[in-house]
Protein backbone atom coordinates (compact mmCIF):
# COMPACT_ATOMS: atom_id res chain seq x y z
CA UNK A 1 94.89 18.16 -43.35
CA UNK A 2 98.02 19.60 -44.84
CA UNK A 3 97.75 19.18 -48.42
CA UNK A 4 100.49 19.14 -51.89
CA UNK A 5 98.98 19.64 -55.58
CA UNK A 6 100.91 18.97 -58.01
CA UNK A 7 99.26 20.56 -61.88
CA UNK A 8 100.26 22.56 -64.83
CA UNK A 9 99.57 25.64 -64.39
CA UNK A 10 98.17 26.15 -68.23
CA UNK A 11 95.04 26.80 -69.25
CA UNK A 12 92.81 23.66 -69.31
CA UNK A 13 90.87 21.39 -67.80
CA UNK A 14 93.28 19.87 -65.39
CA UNK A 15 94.48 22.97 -64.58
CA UNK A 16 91.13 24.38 -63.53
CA UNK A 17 90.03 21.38 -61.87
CA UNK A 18 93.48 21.43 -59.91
CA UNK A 19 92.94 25.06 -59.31
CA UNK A 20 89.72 25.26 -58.34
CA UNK A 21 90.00 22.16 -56.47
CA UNK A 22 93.08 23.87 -53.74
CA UNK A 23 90.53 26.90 -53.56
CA UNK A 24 87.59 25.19 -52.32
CA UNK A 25 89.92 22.60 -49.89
CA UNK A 26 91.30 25.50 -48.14
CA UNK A 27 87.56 27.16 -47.87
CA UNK A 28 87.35 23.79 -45.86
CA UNK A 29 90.37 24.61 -43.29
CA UNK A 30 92.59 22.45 -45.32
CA UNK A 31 96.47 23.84 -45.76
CA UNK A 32 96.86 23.32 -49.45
CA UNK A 33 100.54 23.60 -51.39
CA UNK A 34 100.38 24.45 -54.86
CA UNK A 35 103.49 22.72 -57.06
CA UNK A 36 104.36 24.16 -60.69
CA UNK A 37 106.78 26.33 -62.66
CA UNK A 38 104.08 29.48 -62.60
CA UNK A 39 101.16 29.98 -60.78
CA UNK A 40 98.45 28.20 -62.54
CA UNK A 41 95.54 30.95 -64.40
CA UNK A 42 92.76 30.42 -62.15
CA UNK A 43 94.31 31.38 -59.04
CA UNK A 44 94.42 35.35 -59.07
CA UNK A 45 93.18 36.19 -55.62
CA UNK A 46 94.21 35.49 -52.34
CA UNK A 47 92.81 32.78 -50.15
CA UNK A 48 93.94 31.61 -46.74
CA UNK A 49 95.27 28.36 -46.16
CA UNK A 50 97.18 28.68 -49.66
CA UNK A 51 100.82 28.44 -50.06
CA UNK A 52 102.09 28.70 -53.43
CA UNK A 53 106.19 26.82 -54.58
CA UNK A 54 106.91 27.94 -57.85
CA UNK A 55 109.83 25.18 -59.16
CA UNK A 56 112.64 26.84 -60.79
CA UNK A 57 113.95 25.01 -63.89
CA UNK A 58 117.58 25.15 -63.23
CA UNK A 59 119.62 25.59 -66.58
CA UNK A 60 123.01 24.20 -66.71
CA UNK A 61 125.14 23.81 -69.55
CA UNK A 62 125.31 19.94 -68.48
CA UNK A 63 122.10 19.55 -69.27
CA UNK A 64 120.81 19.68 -72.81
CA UNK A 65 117.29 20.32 -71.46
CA UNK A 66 116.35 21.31 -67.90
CA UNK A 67 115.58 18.43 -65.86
CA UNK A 68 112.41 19.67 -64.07
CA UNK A 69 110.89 16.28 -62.82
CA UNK A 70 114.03 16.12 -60.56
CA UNK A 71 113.49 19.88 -59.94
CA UNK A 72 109.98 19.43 -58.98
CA UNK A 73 110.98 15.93 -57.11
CA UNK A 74 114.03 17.68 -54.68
CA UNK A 75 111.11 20.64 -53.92
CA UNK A 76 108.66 18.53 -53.07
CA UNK A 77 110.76 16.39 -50.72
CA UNK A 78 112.62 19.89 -49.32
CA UNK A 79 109.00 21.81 -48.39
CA UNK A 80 106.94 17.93 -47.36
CA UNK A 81 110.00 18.24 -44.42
CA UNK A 82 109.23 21.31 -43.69
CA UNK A 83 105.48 21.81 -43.90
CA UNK A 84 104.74 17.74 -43.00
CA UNK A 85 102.19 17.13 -45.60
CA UNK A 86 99.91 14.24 -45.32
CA UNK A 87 99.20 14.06 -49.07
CA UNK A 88 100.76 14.96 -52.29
CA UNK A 89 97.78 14.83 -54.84
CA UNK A 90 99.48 15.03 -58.65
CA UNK A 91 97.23 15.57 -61.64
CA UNK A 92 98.66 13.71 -64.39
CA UNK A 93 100.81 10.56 -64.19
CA UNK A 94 104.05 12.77 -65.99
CA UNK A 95 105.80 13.61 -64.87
CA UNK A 96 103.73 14.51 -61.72
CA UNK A 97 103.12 11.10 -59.87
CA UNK A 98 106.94 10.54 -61.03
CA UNK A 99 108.10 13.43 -59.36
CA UNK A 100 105.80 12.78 -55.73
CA UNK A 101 107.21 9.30 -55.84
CA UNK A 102 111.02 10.15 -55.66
CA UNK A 103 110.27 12.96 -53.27
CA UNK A 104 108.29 10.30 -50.85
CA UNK A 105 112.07 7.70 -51.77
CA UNK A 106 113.85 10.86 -50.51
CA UNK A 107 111.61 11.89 -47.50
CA UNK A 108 111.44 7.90 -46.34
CA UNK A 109 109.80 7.62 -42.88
CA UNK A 110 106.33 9.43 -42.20
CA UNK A 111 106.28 10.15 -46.38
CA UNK A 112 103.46 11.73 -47.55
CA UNK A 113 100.77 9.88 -49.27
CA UNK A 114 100.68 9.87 -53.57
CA UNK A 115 97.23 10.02 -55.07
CA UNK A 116 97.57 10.49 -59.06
CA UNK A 117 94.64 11.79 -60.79
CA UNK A 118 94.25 10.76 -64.46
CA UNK A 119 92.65 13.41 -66.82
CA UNK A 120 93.14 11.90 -70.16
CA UNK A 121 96.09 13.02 -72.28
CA UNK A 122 98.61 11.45 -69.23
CA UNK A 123 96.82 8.04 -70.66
CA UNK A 124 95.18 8.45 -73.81
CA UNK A 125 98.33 10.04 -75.50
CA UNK A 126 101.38 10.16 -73.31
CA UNK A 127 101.12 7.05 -71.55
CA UNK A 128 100.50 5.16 -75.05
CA UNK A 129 104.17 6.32 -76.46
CA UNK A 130 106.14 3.41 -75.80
CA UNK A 131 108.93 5.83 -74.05
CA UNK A 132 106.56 6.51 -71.41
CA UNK A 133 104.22 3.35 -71.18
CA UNK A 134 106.57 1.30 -68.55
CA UNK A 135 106.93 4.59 -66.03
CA UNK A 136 103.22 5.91 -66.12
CA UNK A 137 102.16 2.10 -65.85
CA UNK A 138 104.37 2.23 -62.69
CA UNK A 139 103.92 5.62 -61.08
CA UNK A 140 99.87 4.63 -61.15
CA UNK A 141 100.60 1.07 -59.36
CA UNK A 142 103.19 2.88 -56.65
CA UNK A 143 100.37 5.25 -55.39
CA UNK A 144 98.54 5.03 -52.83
CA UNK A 145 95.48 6.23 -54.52
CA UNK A 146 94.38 6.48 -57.95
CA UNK A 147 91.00 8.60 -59.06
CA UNK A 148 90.10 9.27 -62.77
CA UNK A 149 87.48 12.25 -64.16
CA UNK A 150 85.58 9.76 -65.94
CA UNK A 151 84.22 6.34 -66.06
CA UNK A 152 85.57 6.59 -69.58
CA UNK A 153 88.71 7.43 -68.25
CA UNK A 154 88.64 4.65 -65.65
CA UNK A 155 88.17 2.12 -68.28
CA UNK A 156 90.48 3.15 -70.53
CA UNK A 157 93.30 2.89 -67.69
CA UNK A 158 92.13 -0.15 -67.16
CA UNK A 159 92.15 -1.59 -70.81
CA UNK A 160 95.71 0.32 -71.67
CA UNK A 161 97.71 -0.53 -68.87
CA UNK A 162 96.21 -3.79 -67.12
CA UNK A 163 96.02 -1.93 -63.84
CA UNK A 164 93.77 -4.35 -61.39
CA UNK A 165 93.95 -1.56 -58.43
CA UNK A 166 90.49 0.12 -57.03
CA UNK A 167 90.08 3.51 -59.05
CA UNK A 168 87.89 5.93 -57.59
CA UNK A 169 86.07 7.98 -60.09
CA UNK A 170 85.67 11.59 -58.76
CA UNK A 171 84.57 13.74 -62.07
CA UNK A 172 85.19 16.97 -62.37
CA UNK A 173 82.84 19.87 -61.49
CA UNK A 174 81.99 23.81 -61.29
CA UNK A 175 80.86 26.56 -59.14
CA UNK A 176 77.12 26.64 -60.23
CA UNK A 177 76.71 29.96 -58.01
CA UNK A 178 79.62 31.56 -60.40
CA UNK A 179 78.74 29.73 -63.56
CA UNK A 180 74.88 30.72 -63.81
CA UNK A 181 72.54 31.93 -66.75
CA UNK A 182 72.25 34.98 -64.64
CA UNK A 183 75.96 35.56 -64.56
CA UNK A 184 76.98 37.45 -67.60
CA UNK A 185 79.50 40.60 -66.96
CA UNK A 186 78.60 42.35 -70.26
CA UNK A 187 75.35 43.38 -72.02
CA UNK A 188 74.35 41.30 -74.65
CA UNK A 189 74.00 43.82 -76.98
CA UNK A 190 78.10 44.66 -77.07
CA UNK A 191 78.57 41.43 -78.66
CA UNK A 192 75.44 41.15 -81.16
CA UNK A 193 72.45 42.26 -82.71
CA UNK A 194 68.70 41.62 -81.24
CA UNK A 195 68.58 39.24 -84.62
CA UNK A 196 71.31 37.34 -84.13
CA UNK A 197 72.21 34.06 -82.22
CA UNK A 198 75.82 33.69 -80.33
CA UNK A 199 77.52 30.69 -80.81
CA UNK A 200 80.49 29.83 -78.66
CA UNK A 201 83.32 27.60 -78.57
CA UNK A 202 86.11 27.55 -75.57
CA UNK A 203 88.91 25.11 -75.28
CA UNK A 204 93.15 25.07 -75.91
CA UNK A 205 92.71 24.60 -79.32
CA UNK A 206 94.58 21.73 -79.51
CA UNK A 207 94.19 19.64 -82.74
CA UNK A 208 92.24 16.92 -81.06
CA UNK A 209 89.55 20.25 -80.34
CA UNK A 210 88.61 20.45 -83.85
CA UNK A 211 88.46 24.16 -83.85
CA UNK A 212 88.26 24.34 -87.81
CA UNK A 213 85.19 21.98 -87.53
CA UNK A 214 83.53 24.46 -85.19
CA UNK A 215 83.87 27.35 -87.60
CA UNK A 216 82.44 24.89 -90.52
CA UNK A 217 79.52 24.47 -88.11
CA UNK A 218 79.06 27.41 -87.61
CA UNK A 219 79.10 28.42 -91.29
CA UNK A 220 76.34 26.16 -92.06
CA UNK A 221 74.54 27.97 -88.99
CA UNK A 222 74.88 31.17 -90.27
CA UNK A 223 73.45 30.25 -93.84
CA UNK A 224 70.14 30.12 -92.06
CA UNK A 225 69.94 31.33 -88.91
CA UNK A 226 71.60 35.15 -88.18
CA UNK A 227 74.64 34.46 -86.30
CA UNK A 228 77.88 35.39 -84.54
CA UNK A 229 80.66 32.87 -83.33
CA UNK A 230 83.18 33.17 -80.44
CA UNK A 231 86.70 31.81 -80.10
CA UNK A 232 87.28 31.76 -76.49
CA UNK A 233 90.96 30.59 -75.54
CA UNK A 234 94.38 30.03 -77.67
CA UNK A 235 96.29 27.31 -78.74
CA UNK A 236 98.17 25.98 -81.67
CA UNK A 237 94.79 25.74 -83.67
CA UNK A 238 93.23 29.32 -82.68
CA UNK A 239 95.37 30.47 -85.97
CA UNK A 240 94.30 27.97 -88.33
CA UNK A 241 90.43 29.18 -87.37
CA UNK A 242 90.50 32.24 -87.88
CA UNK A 243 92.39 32.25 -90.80
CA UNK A 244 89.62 29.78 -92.03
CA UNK A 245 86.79 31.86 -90.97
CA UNK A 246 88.51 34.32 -93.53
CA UNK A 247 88.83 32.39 -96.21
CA UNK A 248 84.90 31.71 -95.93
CA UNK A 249 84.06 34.88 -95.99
CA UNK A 250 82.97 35.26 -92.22
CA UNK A 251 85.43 37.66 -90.84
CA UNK A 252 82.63 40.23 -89.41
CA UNK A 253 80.53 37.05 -88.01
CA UNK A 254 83.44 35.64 -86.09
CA UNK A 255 85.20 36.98 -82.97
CA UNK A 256 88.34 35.59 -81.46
CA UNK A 257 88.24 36.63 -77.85
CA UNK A 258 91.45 34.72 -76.97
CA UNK A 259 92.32 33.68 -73.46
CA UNK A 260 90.16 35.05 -70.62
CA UNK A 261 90.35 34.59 -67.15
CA UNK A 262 86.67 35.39 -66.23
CA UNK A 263 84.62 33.42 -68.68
CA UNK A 264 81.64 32.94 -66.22
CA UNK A 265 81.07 36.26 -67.21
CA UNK A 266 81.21 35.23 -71.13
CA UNK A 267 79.31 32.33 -71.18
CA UNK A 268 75.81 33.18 -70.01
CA UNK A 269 75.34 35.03 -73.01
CA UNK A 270 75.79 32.04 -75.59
CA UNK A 271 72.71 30.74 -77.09
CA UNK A 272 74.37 27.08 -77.60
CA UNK A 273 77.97 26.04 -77.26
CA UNK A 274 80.09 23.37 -79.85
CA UNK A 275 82.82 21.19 -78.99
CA UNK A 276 83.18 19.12 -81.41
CA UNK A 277 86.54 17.32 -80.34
CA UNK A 278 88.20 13.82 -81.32
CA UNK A 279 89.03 13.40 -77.60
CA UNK A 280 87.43 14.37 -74.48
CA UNK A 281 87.93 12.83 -71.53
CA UNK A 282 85.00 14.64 -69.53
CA UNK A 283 84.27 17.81 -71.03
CA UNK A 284 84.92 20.45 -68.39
CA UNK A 285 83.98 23.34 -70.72
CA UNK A 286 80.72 21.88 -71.24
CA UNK A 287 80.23 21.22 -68.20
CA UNK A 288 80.48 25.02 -67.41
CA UNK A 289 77.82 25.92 -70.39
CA UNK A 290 75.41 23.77 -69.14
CA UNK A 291 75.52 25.72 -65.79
CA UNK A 292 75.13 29.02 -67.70
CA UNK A 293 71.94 27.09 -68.83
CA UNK A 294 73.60 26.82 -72.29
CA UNK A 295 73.39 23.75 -74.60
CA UNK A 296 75.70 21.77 -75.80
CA UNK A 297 76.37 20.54 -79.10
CA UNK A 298 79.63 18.06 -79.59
CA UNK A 299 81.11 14.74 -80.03
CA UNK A 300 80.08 11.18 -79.24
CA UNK A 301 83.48 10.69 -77.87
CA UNK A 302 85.08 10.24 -75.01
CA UNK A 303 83.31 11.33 -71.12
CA UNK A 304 81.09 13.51 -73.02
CA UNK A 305 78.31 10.97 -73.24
CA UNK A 306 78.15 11.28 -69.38
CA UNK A 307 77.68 14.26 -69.40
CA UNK A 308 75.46 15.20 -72.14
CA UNK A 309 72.33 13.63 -73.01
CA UNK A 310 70.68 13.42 -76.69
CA UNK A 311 68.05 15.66 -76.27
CA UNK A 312 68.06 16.44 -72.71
CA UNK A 313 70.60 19.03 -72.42
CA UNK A 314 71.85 19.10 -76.18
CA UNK A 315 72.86 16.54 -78.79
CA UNK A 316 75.79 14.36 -79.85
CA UNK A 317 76.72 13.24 -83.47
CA UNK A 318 80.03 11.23 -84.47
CA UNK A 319 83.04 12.72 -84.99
CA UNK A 320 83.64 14.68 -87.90
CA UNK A 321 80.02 14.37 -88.87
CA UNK A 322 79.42 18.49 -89.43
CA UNK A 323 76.36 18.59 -91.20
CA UNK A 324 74.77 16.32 -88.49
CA UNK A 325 76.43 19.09 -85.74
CA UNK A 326 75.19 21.74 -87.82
CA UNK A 327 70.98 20.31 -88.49
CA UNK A 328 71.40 19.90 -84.14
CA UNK A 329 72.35 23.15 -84.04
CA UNK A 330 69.53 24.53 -86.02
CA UNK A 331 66.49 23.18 -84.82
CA UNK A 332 67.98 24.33 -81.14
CA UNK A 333 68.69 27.69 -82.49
CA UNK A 334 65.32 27.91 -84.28
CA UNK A 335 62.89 26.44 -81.25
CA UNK A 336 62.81 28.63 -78.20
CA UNK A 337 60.62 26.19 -76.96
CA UNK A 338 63.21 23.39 -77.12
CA UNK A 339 66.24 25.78 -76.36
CA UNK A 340 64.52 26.34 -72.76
CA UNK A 341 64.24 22.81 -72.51
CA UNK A 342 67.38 21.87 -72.84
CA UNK A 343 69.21 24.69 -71.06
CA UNK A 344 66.98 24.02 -68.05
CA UNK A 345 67.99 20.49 -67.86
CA UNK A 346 71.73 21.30 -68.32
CA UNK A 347 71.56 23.63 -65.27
CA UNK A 348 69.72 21.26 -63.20
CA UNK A 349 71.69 18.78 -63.98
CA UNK A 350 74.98 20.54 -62.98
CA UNK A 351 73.09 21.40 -60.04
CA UNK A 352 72.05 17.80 -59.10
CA UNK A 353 75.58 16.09 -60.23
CA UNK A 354 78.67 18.55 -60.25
CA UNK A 355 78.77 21.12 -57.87
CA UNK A 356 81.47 21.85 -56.19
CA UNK A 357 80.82 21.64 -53.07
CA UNK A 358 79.61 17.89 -53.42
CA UNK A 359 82.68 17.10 -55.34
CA UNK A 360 85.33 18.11 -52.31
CA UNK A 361 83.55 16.31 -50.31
CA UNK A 362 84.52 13.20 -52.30
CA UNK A 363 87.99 14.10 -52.61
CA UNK A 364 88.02 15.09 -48.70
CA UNK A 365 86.34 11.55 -48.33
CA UNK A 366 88.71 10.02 -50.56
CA UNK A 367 91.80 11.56 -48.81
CA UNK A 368 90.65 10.07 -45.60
CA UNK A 369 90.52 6.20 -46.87
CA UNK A 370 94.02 6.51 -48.21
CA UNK A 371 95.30 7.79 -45.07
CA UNK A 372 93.58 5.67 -43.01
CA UNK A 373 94.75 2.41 -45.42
């Protein structure tokens, strides 16, 4: 099966998934085409069966901005001649789907087939703003597939945009032989004292992350239990938290590690991870914790309910509710008897639900039915 993803290349869930996603399809003898304007973060090493397009964004004084949607559309259509692809999978709605549908227009006969995978923001934020609503409602309905990361996500398509087509729900997943408790790349003691409990928090820092909530978490934490935080990633908000955590006095207890392209090797050494967000649409950086047998303590929000379960594998408290976050994350940080609990259950349960291997076999299931109608 000869294979077109379409992502940004960014760092973020839909990015990894996308990434990670190409990687294990061409494990499978599947020639996978990678789509985007740089080669997305978590594809650093070379794998057979990979082909990588990077789209130039012309520049023209014509244009006021650089049209890359047709950019994107004219490559897809040039290389789906060349290479005869039999599907173009785009993660997000826009302007991916967009793109794969003029490129099938142009192609014509023998097009390729358009499966759009929803991972949130494409509906949740962009697809609301009345400039996009009428194309993302369309670009969903003209493909020939449709597959969300969440039953949240699912029904949220459904409710927003009054789409009556069959969605398949694939959620997203993660090497559990990469992301284990057994995985860490550094010695525990370069990062803290025998005293002290890590605390970890990983995401783009958008504002919908709540990144200054984590560090007011974690300051409650730290009042009484020995701690250290960890900012892992960047983003608009990564500023704003730090700055914070020096205004409260927490400088030497908080670490910004910034973007890191191994974080299998950071996260096995966290004693419990926060993502407190106002959005989530699954959770992927959960997700990976829980492997690492960490637990999780977030947001009753979004996908994250299916994934994390009130004390099974961590706890949930509303949004914005930090002294709730913060009593969670006590009793886990001062019970070793309920910490093993729950970060047994959050590896088993990646184990039993999300690993990749079981995941691309959906998708490679899911291929199949759209190409055979």
């Amino acid at each position: 099966m000869k294979i077109a993803i379409v992502c940004y290349p960014v760092k973020g869930g839909s990015g990894v998934v996308a990434s990670e996603l190409g990687i294990g399809l061409s494990r499978r003898g599947c020639e996978v085409h990678f789509f985007s304007y740089e080669l997305p973060f978590r594809l650093n090493a070379y794998e057979a069966n990979f082909i990588f397009h990077e789209v130039d964004i012309s520049q023209y004084p014509l244009f006021k901005y650089p049209p890359y949607t047709i950019t994107l559309a004219a490559k897809l259509a040039d290389e789906s001649l060349v290479h005869k692809f039999d599907i173009i999978n785009a993660h997000y709605a826009i302007p991916h789907a967009a793109a794969a549908y003029l490129a099938t227009k142009a192609i014509g006969r023998n097009a390729p087939k358009i499966i759009t995978t929803l991972h949130g923001t494409d509906i949740t934020l962009i697809g609301q703003d009345r400039s996009f609503y009428s194309i993302t409602k369309f670009t969903m309905e003209a493909s020939d597939g449709l597959t969300t990361v969440s039953k949240y996500l699912e029904r949220e398509t459904c409710e927003i945009f009054g789409i009556d087509k069959e969605i398949e729900v694939i959620p997203n997943f993660v090497d559990t032989d990469r992301f284990n408790p057994e995985g860490a790349g550094c010695g525990r003691e370069r990062l803290a004292n025998p005293e002290q409990k890590i605390i970890m928090h990983m995401s783009n820092y958008r504002p919908v992350k709540n990144a200054l909530h984590v560090v007011q978490i974690f300051n409650l934490i730290q009042k009484k239990i020995p701690a250290r935080l960890f900012l892992v990633g960047d983003g608009p908000d990564a500023g704003n938290a730090v700055s914070l955590a020096r205004d409260l006095g927490l400088q030497d207890r908080v670490m910004f590690l910034g973007n890191q392209d191994r974080v299998h090797h950071i996260l096995p050494l966290a004693d419990l991870f926060l993502l407190p967000s106002a959005s989530e649409s699954f959770g992927l950086a959960a997700l990976e914790a829980l492997s690492c047998g960490v637990p999780v303590v977030g947001s009753i929000v979004g996908g994250l309910p299916e994934l994390i379960s009130d004390g099974v594998n961590g706890y949930l408290r509303p949004i914005g509710d930090i002294e709730g976050m913060a009593e969670r994350s006590i009793a886990i940080l001062s019970d070793d008897k309920l910490h093993a609990e729950l970060s047994e259950h959050g590896r088993q349960l990646a184990i039993e639900k999300y690993k990749i291997n079981d995941i691309i076999d959906r998708y490679l299931k899911y291929y199949e039915r759209v190409l055979n109608g």
